[in-house]
Protein backbone atom coordinates (compact mmCIF):
# COMPACT_ATOMS: atom_id res chain seq x y z
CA UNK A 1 29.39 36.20 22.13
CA UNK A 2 27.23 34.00 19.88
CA UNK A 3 26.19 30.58 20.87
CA UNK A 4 27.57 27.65 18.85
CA UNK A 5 24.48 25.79 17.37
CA UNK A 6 24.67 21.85 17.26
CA UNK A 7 26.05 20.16 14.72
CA UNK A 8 23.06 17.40 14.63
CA UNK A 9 19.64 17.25 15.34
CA UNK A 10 17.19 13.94 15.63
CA UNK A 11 13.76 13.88 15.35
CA UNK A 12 12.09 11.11 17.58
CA UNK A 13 8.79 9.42 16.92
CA UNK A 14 7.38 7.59 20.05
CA UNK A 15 5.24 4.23 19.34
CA UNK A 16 2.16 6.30 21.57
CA UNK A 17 2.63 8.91 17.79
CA UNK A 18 1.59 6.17 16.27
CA UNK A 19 -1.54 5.19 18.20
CA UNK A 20 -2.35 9.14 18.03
CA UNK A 21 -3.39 7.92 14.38
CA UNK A 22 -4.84 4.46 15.25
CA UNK A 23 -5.70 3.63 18.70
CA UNK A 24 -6.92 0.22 18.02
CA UNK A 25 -3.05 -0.10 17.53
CA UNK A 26 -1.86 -2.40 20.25
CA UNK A 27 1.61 -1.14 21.91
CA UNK A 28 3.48 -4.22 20.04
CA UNK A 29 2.01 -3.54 16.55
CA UNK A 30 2.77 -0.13 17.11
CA UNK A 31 6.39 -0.43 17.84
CA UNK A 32 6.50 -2.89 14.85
CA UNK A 33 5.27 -0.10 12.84
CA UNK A 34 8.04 2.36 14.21
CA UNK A 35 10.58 -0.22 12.77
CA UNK A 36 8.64 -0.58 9.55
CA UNK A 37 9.17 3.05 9.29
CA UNK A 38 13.19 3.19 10.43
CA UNK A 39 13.62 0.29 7.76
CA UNK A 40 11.94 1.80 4.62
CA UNK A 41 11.45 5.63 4.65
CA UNK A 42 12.92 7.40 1.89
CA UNK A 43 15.38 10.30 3.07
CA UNK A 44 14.51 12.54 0.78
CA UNK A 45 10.34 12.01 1.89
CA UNK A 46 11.37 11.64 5.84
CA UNK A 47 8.96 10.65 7.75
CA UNK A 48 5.23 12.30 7.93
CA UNK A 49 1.99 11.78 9.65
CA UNK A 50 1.04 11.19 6.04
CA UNK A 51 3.62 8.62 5.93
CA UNK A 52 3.01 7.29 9.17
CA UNK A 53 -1.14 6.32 8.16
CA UNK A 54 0.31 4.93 4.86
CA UNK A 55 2.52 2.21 6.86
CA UNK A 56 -0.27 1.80 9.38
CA UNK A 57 -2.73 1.00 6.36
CA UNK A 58 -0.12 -1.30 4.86
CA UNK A 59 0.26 -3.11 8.20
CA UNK A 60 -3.45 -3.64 7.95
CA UNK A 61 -3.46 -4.77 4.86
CA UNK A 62 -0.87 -7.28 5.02
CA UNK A 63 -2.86 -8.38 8.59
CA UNK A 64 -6.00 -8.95 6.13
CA UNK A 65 -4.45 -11.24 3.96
CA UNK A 66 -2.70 -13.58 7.04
């Protein structure tokens, strides 16, 4: 008898990911960086580590000029 596979999967990312590229990342700035990254990432890119540093350097960025 063959096993019925799952119609879904989900992929999580945890905010402590995130820190795994920046640990100067504060818990807060990293879980506003998780939403950053629910809000804009393009489906057909998903979401990367490559993707994941871009964010973080546009976080920093926009920090700079506040």
């Amino acid at each position: 008898m063959s096993k019925q596979l799952p119609d879904k999967i989900s992929i999580t990312w945890h905010f402590t990911d995130i820190q795994e590229i920046d640990d100067s990342l504060t818990n807060d700035e990293a879980r506003q960086i998780l939403q950053l990254l629910a809000k804009y990432h393009d489906c057909n890119q998903g979401i990367s580590w490559t993707v994941i540093k871009a964010v973080i350097d546009t976080f920093r960025a926009s920090e700079a000029i506040s």
